[in-house]
C-alpha atoms as a PDB file:
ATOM      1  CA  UNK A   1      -1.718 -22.768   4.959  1.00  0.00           C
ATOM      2  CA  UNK A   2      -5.484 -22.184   5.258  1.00  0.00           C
ATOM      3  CA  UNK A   3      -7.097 -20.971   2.307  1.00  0.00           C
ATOM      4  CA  UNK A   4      -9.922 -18.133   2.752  1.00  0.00           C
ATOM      5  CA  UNK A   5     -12.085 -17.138  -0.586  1.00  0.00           C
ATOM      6  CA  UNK A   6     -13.575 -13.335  -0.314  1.00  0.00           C
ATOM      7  CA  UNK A   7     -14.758 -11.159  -2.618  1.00  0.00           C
ATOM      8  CA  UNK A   8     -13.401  -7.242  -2.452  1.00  0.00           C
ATOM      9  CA  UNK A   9     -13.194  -4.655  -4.495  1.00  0.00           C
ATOM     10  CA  UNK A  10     -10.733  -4.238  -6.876  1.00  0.00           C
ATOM     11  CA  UNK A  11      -9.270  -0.788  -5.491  1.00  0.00           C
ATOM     12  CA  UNK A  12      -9.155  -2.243  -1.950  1.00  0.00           C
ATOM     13  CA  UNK A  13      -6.624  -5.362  -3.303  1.00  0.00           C
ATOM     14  CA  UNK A  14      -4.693  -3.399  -5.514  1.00  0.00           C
ATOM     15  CA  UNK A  15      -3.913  -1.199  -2.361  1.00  0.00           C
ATOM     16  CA  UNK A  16      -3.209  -3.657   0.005  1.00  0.00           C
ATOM     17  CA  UNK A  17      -1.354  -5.557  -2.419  1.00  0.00           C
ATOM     18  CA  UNK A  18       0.829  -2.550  -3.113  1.00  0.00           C
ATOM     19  CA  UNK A  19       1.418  -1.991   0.233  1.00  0.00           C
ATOM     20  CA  UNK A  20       2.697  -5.263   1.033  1.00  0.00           C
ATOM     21  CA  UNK A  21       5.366  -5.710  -1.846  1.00  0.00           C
ATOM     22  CA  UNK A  22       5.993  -1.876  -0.947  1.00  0.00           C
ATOM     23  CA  UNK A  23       6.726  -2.876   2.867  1.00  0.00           C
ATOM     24  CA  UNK A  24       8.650  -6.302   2.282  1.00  0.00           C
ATOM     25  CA  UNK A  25      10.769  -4.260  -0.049  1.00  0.00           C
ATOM     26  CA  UNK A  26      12.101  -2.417   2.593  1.00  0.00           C
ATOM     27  CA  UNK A  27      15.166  -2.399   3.765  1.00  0.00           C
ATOM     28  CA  UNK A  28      15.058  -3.612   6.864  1.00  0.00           C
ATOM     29  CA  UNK A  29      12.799  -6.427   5.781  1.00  0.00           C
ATOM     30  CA  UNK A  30      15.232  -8.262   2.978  1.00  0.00           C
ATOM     31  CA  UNK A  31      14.452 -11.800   4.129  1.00  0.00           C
ATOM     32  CA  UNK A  32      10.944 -11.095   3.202  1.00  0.00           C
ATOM     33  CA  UNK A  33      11.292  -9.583  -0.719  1.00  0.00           C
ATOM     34  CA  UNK A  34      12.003 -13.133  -2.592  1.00  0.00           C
ATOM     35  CA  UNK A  35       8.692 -14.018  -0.993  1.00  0.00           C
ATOM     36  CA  UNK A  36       6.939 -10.828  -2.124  1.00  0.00           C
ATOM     37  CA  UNK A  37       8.796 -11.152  -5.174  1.00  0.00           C
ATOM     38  CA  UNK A  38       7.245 -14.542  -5.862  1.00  0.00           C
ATOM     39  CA  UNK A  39       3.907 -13.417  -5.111  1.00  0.00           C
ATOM     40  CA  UNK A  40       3.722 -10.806  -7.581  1.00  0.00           C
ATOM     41  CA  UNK A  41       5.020 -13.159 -10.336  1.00  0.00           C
ATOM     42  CA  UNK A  42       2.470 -15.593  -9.442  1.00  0.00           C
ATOM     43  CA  UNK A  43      -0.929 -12.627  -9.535  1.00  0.00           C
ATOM     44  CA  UNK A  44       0.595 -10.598 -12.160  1.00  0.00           C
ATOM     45  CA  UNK A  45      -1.770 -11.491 -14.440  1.00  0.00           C
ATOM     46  CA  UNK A  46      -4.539 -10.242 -12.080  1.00  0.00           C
ATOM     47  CA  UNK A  47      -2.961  -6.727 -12.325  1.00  0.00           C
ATOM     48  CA  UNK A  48      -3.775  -3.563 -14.094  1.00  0.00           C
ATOM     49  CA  UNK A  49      -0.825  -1.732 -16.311  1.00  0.00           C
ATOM     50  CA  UNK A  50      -1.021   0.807 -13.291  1.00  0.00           C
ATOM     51  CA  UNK A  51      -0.264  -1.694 -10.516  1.00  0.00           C
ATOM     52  CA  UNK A  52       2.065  -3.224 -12.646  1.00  0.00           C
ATOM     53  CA  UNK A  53       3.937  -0.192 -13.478  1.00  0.00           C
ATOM     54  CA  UNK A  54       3.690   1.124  -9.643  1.00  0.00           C
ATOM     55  CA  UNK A  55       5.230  -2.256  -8.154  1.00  0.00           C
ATOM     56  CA  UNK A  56       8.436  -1.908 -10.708  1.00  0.00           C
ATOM     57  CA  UNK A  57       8.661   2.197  -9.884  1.00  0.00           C
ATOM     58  CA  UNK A  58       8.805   0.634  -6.079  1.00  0.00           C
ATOM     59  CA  UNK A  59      11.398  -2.201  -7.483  1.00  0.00           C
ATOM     60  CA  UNK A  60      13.633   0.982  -8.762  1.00  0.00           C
ATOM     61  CA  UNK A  61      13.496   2.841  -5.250  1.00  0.00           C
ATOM     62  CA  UNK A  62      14.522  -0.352  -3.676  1.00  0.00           C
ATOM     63  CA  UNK A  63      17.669  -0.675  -5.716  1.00  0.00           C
ATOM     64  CA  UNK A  64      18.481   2.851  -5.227  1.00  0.00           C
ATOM     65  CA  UNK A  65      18.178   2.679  -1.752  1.00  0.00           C
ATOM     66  CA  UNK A  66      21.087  -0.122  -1.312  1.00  0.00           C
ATOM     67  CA  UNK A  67      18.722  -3.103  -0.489  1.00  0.00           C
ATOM     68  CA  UNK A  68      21.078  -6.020  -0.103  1.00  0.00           C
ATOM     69  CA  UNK A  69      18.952  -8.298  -1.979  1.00  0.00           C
ATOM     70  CA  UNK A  70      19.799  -6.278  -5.557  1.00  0.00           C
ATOM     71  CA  UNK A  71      20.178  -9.058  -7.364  1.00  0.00           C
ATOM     72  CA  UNK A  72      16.765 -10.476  -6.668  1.00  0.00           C
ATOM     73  CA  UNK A  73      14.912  -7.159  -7.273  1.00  0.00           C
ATOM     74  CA  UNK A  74      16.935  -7.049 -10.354  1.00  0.00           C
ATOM     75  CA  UNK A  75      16.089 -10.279 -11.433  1.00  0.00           C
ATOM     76  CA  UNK A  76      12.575  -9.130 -11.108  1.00  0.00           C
ATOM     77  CA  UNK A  77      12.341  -6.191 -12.874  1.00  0.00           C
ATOM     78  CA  UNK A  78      13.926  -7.395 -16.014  1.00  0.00           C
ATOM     79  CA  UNK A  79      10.942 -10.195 -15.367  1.00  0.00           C
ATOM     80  CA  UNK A  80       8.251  -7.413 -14.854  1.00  0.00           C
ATOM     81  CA  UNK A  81       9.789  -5.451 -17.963  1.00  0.00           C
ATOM     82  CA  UNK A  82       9.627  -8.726 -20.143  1.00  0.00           C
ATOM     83  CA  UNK A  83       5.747  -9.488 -18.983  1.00  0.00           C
ATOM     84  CA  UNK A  84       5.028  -5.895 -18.589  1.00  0.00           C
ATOM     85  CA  UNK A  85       2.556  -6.393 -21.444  1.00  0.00           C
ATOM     86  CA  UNK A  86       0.895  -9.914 -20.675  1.00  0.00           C
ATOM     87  CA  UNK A  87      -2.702  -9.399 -20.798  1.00  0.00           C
ATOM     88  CA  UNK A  88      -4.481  -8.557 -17.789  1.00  0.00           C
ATOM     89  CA  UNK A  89      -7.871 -10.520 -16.669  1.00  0.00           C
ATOM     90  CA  UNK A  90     -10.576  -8.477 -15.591  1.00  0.00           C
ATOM     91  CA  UNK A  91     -12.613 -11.359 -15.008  1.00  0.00           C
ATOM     92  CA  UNK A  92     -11.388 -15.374 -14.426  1.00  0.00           C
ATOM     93  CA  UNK A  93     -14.580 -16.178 -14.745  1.00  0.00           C
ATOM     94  CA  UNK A  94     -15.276 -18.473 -17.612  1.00  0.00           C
ATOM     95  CA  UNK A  95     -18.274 -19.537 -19.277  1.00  0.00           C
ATOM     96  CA  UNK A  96     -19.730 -22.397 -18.378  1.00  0.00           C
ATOM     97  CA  UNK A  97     -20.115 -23.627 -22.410  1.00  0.00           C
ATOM     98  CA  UNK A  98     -18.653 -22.541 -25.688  1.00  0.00           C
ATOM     99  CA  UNK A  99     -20.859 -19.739 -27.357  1.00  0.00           C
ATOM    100  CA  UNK A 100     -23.853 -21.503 -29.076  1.00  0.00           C
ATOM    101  CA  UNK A 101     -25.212 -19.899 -32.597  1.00  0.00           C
ATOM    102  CA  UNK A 102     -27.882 -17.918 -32.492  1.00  0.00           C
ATOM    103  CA  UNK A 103     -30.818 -19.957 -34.432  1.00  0.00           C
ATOM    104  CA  UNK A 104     -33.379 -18.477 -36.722  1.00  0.00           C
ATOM    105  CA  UNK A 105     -36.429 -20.046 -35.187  1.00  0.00           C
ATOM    106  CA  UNK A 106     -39.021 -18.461 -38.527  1.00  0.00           C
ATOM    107  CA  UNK A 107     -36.528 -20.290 -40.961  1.00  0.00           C
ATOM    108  CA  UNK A 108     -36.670 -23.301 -38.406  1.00  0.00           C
ATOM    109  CA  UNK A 109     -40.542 -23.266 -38.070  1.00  0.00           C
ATOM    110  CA  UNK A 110     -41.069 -22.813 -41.628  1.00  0.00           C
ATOM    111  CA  UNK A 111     -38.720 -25.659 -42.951  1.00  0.00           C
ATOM    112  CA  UNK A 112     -40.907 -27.965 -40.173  1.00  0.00           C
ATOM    113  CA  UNK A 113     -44.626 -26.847 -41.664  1.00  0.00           C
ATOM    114  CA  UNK A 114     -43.286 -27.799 -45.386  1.00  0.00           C
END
């Protein structure tokens, strides 16, 4: 599968990322919520508590709604209760060094004029 990088707003994924576990959740789209299923387990990290909490409230409606695929859904709620809490990255972005120490350059200066 081709691979496309892009840059959008936070808000904008969340939503559309909601909206697709929401809509392969559905009943009459079982073959497709092991795949959404996977797909949330693999970006959870990248979600907020409010995401997180949203996708598992969807998880429960499935289940109550008779979705033949229980087990699976099941399966991933007691995943999403027992990462629930797995810190979320704002940022992946990394620095390119470790932090440096900051350096007095008047002590430095001074010990080099003695």
């Amino acid at each position: 599968m081709n691979e496309i990088n892009v840059s959008i707003p936070y808000s904008f994924f969340k939503d559309i990322f909601e909206d697709s576990f929401k809509y392969n959740l559905m009943p009459t789209t079982d073959e497709h919520a092991s795949t959404s299923i996977e797909n949330v387990k693999k970006y959870w990290v990248l979600l907020n508590s409010g995401t997180r909490n949203e996708l598992i409230r969807l998880s429960k409606c499935y289940i109550s709604l008779n979705g033949r695929k229980k087990d699976d859904v099941k399966d991933f709620l007691q995943w999403a209760e027992d990462n629930i809490h797995n810190q979320h990255q704002a940022s992946l972005q990394r620095p390119l060094v470790d932090m440096l120490p900051v350096v007095n350059m008047a002590k430095v200066n001074h010990k080099a004029g003695d």
